[in-house]
N, C-alpha and C. Protein backbone atom coordinates (compact mmCIF):
# COMPACT_ATOMS: atom_id res chain seq x y z
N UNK A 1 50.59 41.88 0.45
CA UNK A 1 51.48 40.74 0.24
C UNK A 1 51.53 39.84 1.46
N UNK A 2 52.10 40.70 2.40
CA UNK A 2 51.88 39.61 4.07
C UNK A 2 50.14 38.70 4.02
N UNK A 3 49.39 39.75 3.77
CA UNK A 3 47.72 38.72 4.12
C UNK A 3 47.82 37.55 3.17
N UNK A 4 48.48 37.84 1.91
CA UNK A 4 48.35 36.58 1.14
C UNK A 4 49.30 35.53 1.57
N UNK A 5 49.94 35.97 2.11
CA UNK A 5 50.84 34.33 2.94
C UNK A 5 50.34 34.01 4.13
N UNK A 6 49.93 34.95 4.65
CA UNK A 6 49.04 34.54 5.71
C UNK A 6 47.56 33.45 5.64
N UNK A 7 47.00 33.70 4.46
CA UNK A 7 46.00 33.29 4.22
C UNK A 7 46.31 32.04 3.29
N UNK A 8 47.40 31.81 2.27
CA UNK A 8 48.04 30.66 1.80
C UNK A 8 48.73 29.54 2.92
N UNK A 9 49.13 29.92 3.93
CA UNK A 9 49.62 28.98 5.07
C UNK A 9 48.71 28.76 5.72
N UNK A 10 47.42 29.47 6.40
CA UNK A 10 45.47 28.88 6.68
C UNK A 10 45.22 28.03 6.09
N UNK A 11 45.33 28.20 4.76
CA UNK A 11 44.92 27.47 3.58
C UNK A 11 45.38 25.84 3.80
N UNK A 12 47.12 25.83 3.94
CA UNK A 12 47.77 24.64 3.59
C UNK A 12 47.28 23.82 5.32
N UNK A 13 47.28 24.46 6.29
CA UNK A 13 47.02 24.15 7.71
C UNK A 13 45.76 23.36 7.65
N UNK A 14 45.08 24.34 7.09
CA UNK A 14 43.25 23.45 6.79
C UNK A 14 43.12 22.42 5.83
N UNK A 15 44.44 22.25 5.24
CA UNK A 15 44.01 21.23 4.30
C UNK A 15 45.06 19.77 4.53
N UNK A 16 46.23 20.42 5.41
CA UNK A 16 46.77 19.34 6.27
C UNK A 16 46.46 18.89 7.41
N UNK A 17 45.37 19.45 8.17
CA UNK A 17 44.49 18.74 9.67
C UNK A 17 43.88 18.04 8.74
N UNK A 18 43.07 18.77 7.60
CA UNK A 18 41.76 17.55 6.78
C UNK A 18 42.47 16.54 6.79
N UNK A 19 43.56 16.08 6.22
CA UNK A 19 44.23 15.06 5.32
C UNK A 19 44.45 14.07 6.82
N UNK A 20 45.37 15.02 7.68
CA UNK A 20 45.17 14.36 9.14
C UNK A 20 44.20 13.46 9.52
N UNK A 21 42.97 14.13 9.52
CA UNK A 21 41.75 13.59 10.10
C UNK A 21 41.52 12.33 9.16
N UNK A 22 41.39 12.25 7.77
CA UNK A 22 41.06 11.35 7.14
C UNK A 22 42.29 9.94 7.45
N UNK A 23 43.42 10.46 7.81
CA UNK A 23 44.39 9.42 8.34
C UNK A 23 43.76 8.52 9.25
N UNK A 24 43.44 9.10 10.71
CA UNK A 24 43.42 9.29 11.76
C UNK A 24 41.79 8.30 11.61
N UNK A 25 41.22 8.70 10.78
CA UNK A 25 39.62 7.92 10.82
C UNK A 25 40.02 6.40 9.78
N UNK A 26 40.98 6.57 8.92
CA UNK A 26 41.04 5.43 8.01
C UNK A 26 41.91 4.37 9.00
N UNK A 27 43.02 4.87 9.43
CA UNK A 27 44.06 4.07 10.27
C UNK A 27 42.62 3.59 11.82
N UNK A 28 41.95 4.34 12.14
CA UNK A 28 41.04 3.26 12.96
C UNK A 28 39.91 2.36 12.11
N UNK A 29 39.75 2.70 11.40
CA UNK A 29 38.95 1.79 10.74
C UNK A 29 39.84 0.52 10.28
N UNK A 30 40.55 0.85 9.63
CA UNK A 30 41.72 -0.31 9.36
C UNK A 30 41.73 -1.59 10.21
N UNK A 31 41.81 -0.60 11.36
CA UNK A 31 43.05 -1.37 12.60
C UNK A 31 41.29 -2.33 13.08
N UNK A 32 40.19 -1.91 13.15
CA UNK A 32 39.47 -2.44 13.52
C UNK A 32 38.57 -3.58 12.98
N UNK A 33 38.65 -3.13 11.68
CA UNK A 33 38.48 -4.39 11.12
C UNK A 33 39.32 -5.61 10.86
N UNK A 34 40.76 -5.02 10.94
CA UNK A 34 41.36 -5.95 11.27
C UNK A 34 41.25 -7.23 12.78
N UNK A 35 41.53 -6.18 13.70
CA UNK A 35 40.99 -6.80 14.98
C UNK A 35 39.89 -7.56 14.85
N UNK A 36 39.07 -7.19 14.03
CA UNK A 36 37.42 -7.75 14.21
C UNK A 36 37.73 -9.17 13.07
N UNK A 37 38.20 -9.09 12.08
CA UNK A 37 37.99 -10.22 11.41
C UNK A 37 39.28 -11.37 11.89
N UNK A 38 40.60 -11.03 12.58
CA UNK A 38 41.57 -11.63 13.63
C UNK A 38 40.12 -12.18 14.83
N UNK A 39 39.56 -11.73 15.51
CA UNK A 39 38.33 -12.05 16.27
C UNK A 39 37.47 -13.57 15.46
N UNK A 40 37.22 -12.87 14.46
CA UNK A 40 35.88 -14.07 13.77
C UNK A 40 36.88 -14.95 13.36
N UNK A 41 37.79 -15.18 12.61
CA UNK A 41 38.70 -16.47 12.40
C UNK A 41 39.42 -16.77 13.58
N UNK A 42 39.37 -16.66 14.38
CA UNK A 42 39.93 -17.17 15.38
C UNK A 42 39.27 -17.98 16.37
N UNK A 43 38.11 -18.58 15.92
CA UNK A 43 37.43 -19.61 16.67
C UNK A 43 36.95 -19.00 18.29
N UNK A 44 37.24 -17.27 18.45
CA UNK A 44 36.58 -16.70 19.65
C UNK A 44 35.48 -16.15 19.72
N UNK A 45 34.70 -15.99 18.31
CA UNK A 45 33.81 -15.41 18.12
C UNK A 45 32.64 -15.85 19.03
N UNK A 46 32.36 -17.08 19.50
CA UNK A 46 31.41 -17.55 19.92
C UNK A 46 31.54 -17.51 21.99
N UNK A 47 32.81 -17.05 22.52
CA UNK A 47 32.79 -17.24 23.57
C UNK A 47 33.21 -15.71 24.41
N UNK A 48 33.61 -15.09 23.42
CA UNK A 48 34.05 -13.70 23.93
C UNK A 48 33.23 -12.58 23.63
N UNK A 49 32.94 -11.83 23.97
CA UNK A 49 31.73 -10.35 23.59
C UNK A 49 32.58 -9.21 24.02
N UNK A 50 33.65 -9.65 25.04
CA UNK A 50 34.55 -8.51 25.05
C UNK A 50 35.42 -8.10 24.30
N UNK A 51 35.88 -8.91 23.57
CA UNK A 51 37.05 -8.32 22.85
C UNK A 51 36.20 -7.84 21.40
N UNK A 52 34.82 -7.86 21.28
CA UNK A 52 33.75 -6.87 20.40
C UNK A 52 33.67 -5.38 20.86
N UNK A 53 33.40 -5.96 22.26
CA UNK A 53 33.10 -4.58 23.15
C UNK A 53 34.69 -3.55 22.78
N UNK A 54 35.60 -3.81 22.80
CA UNK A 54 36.88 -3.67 23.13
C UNK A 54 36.94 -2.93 21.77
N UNK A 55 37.19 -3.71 20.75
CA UNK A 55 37.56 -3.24 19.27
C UNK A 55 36.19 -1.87 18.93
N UNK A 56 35.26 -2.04 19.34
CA UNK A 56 34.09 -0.66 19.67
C UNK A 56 34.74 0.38 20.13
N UNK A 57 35.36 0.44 21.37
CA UNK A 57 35.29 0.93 21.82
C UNK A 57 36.74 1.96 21.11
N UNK A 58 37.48 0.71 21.19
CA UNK A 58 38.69 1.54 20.53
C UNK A 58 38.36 2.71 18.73
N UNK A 59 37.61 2.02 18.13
CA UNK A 59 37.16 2.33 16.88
C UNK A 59 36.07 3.84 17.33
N UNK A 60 35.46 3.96 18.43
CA UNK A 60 34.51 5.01 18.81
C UNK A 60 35.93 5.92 19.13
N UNK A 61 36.93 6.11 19.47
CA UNK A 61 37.62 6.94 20.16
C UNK A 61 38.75 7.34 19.07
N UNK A 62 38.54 6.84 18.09
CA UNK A 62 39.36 7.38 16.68
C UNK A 62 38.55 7.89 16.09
N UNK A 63 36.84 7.67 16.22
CA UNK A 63 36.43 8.24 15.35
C UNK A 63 36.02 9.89 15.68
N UNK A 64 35.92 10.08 17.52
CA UNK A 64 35.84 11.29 18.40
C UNK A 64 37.13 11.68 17.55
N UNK A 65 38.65 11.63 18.05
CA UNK A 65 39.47 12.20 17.36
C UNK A 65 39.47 12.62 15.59
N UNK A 66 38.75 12.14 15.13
CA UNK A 66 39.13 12.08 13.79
C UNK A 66 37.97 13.28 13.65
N UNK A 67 36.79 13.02 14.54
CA UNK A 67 35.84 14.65 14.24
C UNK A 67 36.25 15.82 14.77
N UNK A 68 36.97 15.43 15.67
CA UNK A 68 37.78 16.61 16.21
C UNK A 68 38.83 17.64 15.13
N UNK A 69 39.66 16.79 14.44
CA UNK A 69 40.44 17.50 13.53
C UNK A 69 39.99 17.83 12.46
N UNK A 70 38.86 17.53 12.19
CA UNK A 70 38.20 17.88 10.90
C UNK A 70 37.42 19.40 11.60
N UNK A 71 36.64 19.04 12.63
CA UNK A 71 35.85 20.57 13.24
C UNK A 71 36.90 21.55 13.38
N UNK A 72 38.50 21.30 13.86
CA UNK A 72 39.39 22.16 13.47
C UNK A 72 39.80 22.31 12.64
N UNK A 73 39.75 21.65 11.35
CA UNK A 73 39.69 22.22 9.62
C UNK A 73 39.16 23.12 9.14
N UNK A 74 37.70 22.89 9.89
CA UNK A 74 36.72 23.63 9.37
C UNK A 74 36.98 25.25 9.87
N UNK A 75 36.87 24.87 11.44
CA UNK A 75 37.10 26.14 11.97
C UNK A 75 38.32 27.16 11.33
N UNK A 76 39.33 26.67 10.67
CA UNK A 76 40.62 27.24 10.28
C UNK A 76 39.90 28.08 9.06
N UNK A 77 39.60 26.79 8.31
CA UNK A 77 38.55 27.58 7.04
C UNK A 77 37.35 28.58 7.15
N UNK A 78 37.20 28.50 8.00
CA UNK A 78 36.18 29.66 7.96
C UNK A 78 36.48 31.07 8.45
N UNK A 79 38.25 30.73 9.04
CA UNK A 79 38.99 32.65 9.17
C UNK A 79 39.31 32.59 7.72
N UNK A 80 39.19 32.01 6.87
CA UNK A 80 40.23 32.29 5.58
C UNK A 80 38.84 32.71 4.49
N UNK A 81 37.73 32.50 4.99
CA UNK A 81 36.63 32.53 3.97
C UNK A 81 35.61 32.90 5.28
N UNK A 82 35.92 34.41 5.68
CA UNK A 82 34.69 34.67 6.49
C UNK A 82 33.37 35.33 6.07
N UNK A 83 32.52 34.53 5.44
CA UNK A 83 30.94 35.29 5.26
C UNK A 83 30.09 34.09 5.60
N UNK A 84 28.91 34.66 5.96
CA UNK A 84 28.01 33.83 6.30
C UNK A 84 27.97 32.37 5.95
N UNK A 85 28.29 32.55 4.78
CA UNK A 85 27.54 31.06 4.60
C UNK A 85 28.46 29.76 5.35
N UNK A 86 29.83 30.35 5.28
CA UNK A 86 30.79 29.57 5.91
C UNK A 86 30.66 29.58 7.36
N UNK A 87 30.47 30.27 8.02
CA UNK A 87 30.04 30.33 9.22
C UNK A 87 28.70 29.93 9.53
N UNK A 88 27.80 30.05 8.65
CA UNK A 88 26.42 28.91 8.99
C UNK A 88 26.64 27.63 8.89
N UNK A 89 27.65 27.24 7.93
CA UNK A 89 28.23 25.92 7.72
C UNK A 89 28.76 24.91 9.19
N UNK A 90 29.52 26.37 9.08
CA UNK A 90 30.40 25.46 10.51
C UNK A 90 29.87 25.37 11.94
N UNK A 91 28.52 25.99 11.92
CA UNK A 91 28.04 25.74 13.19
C UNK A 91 27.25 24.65 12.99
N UNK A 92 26.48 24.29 11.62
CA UNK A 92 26.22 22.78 11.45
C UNK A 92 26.90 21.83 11.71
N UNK A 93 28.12 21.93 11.23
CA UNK A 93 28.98 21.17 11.67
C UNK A 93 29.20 20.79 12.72
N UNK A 94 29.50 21.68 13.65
CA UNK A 94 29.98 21.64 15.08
C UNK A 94 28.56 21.23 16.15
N UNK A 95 27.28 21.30 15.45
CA UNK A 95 26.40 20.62 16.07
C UNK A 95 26.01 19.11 15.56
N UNK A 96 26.44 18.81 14.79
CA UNK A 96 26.59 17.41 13.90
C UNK A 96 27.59 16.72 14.74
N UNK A 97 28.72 17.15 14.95
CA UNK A 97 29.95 16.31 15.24
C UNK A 97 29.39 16.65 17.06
N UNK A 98 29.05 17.63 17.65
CA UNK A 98 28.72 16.96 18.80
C UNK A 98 27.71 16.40 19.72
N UNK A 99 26.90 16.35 18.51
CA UNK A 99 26.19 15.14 18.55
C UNK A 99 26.49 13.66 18.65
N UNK A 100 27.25 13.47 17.55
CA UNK A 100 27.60 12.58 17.47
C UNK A 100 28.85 12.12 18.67
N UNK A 101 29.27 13.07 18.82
CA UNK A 101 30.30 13.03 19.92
C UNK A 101 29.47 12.41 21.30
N UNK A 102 28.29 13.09 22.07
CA UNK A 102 27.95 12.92 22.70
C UNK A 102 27.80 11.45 22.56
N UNK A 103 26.85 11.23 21.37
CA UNK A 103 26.61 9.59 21.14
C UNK A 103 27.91 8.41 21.37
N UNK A 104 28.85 9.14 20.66
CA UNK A 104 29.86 8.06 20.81
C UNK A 104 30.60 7.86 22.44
N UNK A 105 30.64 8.89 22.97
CA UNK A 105 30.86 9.17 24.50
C UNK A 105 29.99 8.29 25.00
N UNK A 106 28.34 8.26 25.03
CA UNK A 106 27.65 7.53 25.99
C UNK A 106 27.82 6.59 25.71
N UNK A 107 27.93 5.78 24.53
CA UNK A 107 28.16 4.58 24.06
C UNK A 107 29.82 3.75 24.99
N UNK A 108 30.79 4.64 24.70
CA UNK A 108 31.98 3.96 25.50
C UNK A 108 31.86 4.09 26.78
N UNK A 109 31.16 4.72 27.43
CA UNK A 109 31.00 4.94 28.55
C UNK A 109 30.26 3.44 29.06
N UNK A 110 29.18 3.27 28.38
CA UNK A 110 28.56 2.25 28.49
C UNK A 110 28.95 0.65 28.41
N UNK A 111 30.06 0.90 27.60
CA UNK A 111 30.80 -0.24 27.01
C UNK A 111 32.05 -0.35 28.34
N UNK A 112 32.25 0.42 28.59
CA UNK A 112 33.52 0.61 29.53
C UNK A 112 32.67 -0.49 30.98
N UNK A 113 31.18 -0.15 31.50
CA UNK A 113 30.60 -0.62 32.57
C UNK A 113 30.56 -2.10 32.25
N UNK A 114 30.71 -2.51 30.69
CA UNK A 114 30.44 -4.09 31.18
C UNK A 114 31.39 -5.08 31.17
């Protein structure tokens, strides 16, 4: 009886970081296209490259967070469903997202120098 509440509250945890993460990636996407199309109607498009650089940069650092809570979704899910395949899963994962992590890192990093 205890493992099954134990494993029903894993359950609800992994499926409220997911929901998190999808917040967390939609609310930067939002916010950035907003910024970005506030940018193009605003007659700055043609004299500014920073405030491109800027809305990048901000949009790269929601999207690090937003892989972050999902790789801790995953990870949650895979104590609640431990056999292989879930655990081959999630090391794809976790080499996918830091990959991409890396990428998005060198990228702001880069963006930050100019």
């Amino acid at each position: 009886m205890h493992w099954q509440l134990i494993h029903e509250g894993l359950v609800f945890i992994q499926r409220f970081i997911s929901i998190l993460a999808i917040v967390v990636i939609l609310t930067g996407v939002l916010s950035a296209l907003g910024k970005y199309f506030y940018y193009i109607f605003s007659g700055q498009a043609s004299t500014d490259n920073q405030a491109i650089n800027l809305i990048r940069m901000n949009l790269g650092r929601t999207l690090i967070l937003g892989l972050e809570f999902i790789v801790a979704a995953d990870l949650i899910g895979t104590t609640t469903t431990p056999d292989y395949y879930a655990v081959g899963l999630l090391a794809i994962i976790v080499v996918i997202r830091t990959v991409l992590n890396y990428s998005l890192n060198r990228e702001l990093v880069l963006l930050n120098k100019e």
